[in-house]
PDB file of N, CA and C in Angstrom:
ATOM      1  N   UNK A   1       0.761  -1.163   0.000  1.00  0.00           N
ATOM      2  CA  UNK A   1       0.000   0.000   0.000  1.00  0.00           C
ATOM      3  C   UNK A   1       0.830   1.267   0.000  1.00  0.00           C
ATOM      4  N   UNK A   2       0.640   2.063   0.846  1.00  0.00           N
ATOM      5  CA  UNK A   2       1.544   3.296   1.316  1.00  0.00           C
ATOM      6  C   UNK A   2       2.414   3.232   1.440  1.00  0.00           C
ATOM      7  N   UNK A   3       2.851   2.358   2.347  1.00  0.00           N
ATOM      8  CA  UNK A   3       4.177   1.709   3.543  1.00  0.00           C
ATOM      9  C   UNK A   3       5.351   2.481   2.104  1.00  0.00           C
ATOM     10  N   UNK A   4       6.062   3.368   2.183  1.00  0.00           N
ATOM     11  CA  UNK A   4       7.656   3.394   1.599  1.00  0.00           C
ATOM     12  C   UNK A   4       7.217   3.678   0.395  1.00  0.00           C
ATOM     13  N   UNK A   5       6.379   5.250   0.445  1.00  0.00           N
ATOM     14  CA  UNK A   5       6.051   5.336  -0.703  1.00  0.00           C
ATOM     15  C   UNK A   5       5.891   7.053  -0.510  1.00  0.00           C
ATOM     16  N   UNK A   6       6.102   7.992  -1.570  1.00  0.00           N
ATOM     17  CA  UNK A   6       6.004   8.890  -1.024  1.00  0.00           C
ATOM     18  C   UNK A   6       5.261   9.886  -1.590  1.00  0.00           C
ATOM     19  N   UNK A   7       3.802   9.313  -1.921  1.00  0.00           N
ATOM     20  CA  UNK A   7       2.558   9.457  -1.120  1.00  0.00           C
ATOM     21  C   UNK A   7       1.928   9.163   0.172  1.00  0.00           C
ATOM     22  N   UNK A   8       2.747   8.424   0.424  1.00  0.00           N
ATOM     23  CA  UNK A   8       2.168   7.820   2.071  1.00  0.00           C
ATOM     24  C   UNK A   8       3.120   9.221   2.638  1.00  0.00           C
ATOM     25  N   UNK A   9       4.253   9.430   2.476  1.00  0.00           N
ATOM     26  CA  UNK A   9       4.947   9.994   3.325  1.00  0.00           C
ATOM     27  C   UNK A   9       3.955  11.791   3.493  1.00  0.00           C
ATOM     28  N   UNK A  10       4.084  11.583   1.993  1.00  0.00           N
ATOM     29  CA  UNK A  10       2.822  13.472   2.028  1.00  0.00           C
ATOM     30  C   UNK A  10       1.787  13.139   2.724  1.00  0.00           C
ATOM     31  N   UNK A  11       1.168  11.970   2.472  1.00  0.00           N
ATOM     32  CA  UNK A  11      -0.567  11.905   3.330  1.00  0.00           C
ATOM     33  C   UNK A  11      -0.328  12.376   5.259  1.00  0.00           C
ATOM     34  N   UNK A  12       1.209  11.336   5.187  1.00  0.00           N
ATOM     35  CA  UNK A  12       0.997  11.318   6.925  1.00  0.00           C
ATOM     36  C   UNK A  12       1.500  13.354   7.265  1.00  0.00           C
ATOM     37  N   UNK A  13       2.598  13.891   6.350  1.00  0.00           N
ATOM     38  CA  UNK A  13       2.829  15.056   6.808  1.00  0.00           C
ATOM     39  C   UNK A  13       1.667  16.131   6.663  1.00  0.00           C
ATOM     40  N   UNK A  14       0.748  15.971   5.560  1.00  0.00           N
ATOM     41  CA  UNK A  14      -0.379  16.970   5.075  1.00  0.00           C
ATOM     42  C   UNK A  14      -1.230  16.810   6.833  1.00  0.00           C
ATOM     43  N   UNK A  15      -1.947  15.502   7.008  1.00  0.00           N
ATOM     44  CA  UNK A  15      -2.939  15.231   8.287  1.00  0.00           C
ATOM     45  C   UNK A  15      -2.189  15.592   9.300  1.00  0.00           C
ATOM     46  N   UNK A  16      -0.761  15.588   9.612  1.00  0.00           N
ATOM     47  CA  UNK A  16      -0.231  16.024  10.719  1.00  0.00           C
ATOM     48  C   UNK A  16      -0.176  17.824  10.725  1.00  0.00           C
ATOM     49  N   UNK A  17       0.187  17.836   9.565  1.00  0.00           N
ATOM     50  CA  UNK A  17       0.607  19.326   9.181  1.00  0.00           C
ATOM     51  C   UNK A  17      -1.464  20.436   9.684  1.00  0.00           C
ATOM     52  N   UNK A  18      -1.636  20.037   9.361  1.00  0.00           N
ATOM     53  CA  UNK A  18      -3.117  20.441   9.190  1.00  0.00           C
ATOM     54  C   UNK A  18      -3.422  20.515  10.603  1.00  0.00           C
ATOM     55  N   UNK A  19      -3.224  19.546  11.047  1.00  0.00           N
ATOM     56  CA  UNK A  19      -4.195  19.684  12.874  1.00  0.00           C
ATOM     57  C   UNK A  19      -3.048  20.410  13.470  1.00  0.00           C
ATOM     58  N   UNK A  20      -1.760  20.393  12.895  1.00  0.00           N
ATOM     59  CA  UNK A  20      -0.728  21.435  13.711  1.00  0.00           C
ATOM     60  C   UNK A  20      -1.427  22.325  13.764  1.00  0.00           C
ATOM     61  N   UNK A  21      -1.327  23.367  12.286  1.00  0.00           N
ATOM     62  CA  UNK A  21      -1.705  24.520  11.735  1.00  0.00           C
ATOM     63  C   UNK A  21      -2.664  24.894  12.221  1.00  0.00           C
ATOM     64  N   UNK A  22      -3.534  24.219  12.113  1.00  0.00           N
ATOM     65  CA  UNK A  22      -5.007  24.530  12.885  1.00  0.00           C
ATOM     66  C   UNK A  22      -4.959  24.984  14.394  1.00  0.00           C
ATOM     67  N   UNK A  23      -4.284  24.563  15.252  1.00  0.00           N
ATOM     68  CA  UNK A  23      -4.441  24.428  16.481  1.00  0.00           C
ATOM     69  C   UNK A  23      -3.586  25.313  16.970  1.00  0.00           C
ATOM     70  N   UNK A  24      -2.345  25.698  15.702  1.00  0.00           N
ATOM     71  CA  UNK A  24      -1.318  27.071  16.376  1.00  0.00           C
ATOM     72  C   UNK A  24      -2.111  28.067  15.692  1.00  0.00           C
ATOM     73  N   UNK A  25      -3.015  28.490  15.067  1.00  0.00           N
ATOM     74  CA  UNK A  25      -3.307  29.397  14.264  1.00  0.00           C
ATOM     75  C   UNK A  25      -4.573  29.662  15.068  1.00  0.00           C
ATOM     76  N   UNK A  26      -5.192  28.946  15.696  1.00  0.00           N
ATOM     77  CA  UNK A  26      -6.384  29.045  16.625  1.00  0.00           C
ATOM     78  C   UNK A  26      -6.395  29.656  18.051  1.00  0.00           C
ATOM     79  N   UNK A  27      -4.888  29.493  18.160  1.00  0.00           N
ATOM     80  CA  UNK A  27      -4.620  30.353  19.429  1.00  0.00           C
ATOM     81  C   UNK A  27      -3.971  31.282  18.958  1.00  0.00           C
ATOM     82  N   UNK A  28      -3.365  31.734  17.945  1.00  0.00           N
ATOM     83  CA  UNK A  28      -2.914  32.693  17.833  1.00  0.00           C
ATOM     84  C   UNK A  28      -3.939  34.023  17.658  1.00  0.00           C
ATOM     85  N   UNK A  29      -5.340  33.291  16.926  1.00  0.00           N
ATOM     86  CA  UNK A  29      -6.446  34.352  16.647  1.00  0.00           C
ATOM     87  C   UNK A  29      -7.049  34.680  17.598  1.00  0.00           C
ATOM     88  N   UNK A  30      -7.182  33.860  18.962  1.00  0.00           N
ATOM     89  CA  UNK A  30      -7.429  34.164  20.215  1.00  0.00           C
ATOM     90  C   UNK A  30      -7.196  35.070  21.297  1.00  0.00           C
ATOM     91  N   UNK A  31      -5.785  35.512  20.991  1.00  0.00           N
ATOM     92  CA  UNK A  31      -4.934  35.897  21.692  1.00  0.00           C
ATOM     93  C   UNK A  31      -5.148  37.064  21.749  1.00  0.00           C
ATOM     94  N   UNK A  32      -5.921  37.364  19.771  1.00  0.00           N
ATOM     95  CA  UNK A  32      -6.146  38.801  19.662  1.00  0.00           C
ATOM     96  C   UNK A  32      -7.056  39.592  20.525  1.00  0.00           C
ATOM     97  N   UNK A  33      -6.913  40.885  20.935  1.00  0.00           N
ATOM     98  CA  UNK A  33      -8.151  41.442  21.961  1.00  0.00           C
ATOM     99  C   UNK A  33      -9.216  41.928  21.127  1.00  0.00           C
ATOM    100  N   UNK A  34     -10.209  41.668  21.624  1.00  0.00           N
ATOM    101  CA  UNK A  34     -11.572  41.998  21.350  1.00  0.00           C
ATOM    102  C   UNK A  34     -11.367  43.373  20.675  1.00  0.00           C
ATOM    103  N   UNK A  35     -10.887  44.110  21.337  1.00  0.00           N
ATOM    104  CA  UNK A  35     -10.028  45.828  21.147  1.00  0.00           C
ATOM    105  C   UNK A  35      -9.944  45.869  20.090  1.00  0.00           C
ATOM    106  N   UNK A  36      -9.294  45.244  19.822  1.00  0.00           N
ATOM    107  CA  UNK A  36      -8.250  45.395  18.317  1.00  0.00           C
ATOM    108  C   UNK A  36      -8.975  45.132  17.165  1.00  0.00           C
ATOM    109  N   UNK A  37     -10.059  43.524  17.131  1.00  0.00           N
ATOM    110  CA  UNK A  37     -10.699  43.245  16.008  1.00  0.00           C
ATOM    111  C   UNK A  37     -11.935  44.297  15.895  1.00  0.00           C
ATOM    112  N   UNK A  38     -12.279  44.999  16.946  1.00  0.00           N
ATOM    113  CA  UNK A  38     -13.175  46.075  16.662  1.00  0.00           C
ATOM    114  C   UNK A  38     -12.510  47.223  15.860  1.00  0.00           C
ATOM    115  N   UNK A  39     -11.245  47.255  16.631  1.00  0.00           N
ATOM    116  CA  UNK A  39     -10.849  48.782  15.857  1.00  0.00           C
ATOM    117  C   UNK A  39     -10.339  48.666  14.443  1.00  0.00           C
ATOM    118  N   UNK A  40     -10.235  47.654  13.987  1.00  0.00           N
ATOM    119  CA  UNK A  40     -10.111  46.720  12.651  1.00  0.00           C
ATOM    120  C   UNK A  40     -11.119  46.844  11.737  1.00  0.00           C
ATOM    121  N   UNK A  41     -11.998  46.563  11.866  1.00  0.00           N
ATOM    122  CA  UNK A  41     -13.692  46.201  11.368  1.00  0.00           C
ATOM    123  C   UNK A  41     -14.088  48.006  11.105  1.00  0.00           C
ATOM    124  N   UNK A  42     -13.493  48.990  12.166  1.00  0.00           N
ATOM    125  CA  UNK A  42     -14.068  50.210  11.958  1.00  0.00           C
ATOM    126  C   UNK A  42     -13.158  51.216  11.083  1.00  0.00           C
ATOM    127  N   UNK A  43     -11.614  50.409  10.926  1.00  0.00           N
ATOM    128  CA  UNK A  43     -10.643  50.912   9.954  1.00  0.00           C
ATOM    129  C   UNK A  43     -11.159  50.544   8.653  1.00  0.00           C
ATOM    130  N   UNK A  44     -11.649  48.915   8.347  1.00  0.00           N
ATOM    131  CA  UNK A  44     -12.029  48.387   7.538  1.00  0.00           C
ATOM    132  C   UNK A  44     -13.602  48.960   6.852  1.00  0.00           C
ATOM    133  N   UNK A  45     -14.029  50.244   7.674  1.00  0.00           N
ATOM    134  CA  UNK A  45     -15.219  50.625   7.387  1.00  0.00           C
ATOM    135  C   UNK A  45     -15.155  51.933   6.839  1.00  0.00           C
ATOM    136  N   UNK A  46     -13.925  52.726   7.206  1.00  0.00           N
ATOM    137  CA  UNK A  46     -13.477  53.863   6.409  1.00  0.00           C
ATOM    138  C   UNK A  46     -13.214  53.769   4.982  1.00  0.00           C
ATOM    139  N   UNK A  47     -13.786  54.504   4.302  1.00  0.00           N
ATOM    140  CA  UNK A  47     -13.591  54.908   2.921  1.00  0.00           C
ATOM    141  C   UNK A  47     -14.647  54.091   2.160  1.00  0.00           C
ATOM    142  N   UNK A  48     -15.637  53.660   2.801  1.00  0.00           N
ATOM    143  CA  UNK A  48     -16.021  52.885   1.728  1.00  0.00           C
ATOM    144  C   UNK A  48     -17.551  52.778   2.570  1.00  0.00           C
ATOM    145  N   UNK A  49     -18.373  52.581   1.678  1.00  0.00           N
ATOM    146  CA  UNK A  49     -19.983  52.423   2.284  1.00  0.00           C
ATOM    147  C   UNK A  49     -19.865  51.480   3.384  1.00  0.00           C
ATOM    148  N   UNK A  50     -20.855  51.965   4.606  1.00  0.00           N
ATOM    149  CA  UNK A  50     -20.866  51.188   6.008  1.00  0.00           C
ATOM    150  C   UNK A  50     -22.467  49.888   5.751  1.00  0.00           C
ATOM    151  N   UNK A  51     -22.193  48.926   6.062  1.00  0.00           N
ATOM    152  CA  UNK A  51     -22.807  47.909   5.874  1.00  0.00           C
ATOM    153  C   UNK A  51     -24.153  47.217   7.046  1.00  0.00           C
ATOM    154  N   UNK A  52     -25.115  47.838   7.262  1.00  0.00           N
ATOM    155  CA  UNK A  52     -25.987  47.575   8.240  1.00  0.00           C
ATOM    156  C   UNK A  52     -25.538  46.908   9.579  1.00  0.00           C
ATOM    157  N   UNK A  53     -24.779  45.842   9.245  1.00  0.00           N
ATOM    158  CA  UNK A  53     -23.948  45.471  10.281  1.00  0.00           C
ATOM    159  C   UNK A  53     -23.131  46.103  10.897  1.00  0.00           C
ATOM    160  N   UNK A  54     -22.082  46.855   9.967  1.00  0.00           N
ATOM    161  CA  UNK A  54     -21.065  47.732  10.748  1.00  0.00           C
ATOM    162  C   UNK A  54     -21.291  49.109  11.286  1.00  0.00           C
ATOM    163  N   UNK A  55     -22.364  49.909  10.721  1.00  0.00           N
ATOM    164  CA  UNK A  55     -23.548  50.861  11.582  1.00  0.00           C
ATOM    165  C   UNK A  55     -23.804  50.191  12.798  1.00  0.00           C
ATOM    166  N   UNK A  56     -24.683  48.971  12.973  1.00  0.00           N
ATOM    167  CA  UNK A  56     -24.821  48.631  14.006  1.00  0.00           C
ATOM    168  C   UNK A  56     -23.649  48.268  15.065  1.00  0.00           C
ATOM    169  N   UNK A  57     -22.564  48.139  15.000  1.00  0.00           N
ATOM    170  CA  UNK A  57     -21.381  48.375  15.484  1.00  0.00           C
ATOM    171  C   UNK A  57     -20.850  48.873  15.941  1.00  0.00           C
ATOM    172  N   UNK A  58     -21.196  50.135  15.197  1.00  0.00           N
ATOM    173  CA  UNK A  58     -20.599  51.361  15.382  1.00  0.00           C
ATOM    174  C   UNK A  58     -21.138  52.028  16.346  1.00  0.00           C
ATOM    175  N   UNK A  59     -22.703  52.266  16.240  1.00  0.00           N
ATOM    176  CA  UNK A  59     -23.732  52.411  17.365  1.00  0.00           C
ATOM    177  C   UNK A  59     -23.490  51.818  18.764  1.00  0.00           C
ATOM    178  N   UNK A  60     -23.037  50.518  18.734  1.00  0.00           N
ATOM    179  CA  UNK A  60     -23.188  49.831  20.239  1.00  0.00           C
ATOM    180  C   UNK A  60     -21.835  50.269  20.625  1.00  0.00           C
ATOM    181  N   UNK A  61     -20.845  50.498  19.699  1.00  0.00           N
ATOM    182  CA  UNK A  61     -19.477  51.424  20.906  1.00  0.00           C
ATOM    183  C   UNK A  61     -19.879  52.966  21.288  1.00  0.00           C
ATOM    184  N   UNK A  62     -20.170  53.555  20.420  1.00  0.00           N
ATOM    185  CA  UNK A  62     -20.862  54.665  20.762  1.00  0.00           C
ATOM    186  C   UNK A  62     -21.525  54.569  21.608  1.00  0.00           C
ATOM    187  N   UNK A  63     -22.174  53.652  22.193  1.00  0.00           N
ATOM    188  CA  UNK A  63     -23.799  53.605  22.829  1.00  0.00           C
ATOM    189  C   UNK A  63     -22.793  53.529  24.408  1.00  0.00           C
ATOM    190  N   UNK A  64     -21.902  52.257  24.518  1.00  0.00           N
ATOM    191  CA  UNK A  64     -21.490  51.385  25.378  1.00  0.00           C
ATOM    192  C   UNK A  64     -19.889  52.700  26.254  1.00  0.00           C
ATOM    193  N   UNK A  65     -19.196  53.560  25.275  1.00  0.00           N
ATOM    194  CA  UNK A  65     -18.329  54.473  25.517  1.00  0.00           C
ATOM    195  C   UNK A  65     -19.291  55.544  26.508  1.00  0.00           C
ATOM    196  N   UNK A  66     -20.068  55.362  26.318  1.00  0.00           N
ATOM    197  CA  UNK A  66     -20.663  56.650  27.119  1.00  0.00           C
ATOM    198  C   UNK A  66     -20.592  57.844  26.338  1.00  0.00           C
ATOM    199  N   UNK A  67     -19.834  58.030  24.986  1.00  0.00           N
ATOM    200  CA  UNK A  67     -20.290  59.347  24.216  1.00  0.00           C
ATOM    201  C   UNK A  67     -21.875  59.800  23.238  1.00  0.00           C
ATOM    202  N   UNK A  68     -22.768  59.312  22.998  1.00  0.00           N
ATOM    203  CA  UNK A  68     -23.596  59.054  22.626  1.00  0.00           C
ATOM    204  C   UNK A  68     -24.531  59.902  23.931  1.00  0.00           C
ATOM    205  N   UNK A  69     -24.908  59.770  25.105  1.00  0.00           N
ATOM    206  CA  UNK A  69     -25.384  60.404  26.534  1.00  0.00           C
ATOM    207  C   UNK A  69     -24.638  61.352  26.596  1.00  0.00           C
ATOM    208  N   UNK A  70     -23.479  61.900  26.333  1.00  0.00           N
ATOM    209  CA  UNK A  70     -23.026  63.196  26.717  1.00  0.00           C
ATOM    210  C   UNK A  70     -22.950  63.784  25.208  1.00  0.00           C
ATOM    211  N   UNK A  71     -23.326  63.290  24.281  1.00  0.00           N
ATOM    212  CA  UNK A  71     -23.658  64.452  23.062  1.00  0.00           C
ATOM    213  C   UNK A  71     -25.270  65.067  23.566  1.00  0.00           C
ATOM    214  N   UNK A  72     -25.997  63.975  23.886  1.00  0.00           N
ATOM    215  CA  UNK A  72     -27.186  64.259  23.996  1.00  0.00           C
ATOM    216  C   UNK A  72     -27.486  65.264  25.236  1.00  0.00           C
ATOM    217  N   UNK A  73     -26.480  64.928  26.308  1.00  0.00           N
ATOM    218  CA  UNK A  73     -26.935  65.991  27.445  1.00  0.00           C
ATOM    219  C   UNK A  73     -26.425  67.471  26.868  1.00  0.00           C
ATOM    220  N   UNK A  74     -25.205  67.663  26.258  1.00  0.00           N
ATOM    221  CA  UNK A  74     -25.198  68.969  25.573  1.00  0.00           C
ATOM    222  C   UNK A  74     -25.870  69.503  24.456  1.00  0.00           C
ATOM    223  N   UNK A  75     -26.855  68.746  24.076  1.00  0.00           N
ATOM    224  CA  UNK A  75     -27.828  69.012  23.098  1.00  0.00           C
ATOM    225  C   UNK A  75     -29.390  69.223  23.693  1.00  0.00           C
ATOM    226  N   UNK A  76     -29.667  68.562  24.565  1.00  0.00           N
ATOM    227  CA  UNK A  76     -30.261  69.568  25.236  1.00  0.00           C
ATOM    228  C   UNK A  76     -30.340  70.041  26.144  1.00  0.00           C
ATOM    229  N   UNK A  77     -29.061  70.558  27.088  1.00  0.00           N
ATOM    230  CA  UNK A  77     -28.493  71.884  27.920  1.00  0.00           C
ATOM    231  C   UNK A  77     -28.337  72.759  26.768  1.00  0.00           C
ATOM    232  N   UNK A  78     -28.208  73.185  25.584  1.00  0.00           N
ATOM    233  CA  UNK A  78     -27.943  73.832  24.574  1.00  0.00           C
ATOM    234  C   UNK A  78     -29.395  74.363  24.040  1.00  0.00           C
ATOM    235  N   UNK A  79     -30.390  73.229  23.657  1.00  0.00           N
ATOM    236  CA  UNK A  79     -31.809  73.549  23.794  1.00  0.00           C
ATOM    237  C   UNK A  79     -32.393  74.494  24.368  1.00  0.00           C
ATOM    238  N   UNK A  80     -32.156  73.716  25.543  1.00  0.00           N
ATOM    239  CA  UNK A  80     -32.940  74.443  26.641  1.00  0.00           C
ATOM    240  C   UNK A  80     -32.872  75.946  26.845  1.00  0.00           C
ATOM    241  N   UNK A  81     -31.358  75.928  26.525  1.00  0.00           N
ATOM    242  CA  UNK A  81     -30.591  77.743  26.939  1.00  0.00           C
ATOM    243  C   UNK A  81     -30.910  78.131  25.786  1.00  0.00           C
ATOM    244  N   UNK A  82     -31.112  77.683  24.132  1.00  0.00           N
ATOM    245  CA  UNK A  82     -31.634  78.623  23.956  1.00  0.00           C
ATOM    246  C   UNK A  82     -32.969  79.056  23.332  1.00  0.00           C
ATOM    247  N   UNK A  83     -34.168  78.454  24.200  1.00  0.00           N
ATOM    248  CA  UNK A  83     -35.554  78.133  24.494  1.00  0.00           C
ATOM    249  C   UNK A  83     -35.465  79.586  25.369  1.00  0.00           C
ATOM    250  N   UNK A  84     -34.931  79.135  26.461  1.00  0.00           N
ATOM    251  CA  UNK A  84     -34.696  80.710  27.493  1.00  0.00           C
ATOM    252  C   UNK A  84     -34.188  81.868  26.513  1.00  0.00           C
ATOM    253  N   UNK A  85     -33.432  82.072  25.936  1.00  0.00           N
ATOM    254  CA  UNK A  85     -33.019  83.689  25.257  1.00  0.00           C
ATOM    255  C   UNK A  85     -34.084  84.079  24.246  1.00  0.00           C
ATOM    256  N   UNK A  86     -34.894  82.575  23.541  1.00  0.00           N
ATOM    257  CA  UNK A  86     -35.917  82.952  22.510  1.00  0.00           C
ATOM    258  C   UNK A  86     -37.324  83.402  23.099  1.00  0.00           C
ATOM    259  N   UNK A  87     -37.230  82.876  24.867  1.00  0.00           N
ATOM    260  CA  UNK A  87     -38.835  83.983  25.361  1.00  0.00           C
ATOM    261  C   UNK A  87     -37.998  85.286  26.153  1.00  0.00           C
ATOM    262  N   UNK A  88     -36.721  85.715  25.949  1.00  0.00           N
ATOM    263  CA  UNK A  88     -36.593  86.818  26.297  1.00  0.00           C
ATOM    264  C   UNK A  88     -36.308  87.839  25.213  1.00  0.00           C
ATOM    265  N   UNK A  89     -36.091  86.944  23.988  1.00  0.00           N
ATOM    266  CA  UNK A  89     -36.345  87.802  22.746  1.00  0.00           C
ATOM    267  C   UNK A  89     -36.813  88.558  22.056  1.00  0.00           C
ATOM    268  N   UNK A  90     -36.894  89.747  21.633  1.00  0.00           N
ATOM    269  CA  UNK A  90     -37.552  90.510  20.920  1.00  0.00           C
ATOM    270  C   UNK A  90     -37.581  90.319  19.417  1.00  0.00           C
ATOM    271  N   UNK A  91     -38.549  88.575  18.580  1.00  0.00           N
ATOM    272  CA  UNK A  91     -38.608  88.500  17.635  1.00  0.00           C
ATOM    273  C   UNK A  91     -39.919  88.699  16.784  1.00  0.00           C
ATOM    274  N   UNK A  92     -39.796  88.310  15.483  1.00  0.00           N
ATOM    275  CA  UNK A  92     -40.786  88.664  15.012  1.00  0.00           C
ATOM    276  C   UNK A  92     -41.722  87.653  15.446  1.00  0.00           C
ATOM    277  N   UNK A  93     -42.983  87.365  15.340  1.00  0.00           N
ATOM    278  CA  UNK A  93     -43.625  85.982  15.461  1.00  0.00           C
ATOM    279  C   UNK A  93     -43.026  84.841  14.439  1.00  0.00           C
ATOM    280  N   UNK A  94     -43.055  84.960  13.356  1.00  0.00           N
ATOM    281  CA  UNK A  94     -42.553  84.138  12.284  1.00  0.00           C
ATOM    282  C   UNK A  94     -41.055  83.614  12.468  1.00  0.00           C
ATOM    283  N   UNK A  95     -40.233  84.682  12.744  1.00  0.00           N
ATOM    284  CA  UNK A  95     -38.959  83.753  13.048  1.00  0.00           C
ATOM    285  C   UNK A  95     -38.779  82.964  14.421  1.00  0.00           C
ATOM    286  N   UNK A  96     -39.707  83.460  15.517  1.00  0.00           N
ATOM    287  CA  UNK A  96     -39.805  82.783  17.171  1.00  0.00           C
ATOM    288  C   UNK A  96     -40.283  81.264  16.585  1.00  0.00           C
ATOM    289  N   UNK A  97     -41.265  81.119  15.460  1.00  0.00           N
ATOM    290  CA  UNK A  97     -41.890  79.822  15.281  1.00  0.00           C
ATOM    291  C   UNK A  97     -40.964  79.049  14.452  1.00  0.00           C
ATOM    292  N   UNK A  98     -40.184  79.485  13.767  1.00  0.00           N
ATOM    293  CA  UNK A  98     -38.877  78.704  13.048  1.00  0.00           C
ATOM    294  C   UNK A  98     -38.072  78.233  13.803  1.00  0.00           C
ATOM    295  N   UNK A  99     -37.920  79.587  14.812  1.00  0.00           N
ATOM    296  CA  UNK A  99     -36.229  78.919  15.836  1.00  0.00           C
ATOM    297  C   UNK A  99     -36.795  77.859  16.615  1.00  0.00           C
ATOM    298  N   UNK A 100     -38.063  77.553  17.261  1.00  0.00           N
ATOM    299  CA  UNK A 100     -38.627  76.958  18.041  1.00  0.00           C
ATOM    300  C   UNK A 100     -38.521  75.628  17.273  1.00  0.00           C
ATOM    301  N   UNK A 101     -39.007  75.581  16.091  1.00  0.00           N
ATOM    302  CA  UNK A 101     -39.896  74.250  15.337  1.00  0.00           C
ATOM    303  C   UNK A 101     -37.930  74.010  15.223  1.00  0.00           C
ATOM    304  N   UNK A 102     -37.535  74.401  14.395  1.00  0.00           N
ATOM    305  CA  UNK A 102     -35.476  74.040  14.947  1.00  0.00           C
ATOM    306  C   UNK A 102     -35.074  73.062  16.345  1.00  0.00           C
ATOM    307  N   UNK A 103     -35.640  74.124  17.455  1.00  0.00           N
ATOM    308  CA  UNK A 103     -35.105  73.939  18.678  1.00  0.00           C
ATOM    309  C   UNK A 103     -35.452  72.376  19.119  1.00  0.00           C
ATOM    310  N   UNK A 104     -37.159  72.144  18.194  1.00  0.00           N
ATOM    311  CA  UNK A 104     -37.698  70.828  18.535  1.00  0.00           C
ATOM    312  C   UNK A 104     -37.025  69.551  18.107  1.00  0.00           C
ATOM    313  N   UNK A 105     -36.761  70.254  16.611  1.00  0.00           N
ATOM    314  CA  UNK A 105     -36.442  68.942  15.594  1.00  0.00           C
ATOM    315  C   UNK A 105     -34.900  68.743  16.336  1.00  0.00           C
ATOM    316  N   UNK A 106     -33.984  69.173  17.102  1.00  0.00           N
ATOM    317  CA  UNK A 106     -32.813  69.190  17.352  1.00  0.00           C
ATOM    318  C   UNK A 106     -33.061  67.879  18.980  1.00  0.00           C
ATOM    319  N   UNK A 107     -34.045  68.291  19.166  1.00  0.00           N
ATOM    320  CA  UNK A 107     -34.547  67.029  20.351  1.00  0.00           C
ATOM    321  C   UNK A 107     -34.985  66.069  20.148  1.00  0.00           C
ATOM    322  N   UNK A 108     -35.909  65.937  19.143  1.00  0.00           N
ATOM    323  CA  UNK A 108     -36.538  64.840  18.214  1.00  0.00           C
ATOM    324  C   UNK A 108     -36.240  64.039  17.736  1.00  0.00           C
ATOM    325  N   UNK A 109     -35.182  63.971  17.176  1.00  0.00           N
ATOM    326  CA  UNK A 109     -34.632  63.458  15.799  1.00  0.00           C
ATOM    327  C   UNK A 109     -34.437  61.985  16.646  1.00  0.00           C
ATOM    328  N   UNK A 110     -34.066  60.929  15.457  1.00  0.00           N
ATOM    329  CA  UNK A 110     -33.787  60.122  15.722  1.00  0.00           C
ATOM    330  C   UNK A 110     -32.473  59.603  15.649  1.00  0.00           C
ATOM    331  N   UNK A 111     -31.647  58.630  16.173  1.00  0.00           N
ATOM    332  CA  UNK A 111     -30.033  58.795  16.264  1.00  0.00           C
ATOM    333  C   UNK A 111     -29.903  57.370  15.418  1.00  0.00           C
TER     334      UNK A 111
END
């Protein structure tokens, strides 16, 4: 059969070679930090259309960093202040109802 033949000799190095490879290459991808394959995926997302998936991605670090809650608290502490200067304003009616219907859509919106 095989025995001293060298196809037998490739068969036994390929099946050995393979579950090596496999098993050093499996910890090596492991090793990587979570960190890194994110900040990868979001390098890999520059320059080029973002893919429902990688939006959603992008969203849950945003969401999970805590910047996402502090855009929003300065958006409306920003509102609010200037809700206050527009009833101490001396405007016309027509532009008070623009800056206002503004002031809303700036709270509204969806993220």
């Amino acid at each position: 059969g095989m025995a001293n033949t060298t196809a037998g000799l490739v068969l036994v190095h390929a099946i050995y070679g393979v579950a090596f490879t496999t098993l050093f290459f499996r910890n090596y991808y492991v090793a990587i930090p979570d960190a890194l394959v994110k900040a990868a995926r979001l390098d890999g997302a520059l320059g080029r259309a973002l893919s429902a998936a990688q939006v959603d991605d992008l969203r849950g670090i945003i969401a999970r960093s805590g910047a996402q809650q502090q855009v929003e608290d300065v958006i409306a502490a920003l509102t609010e202040r200037a809700l206050t200067v527009l009833d101490d304003a001396a405007l016309r009616p027509e532009a008070d109802a623009v800056l206002r219907e503004l002031a809303a859509a700036a709270t509204q919106r969806s993220v």
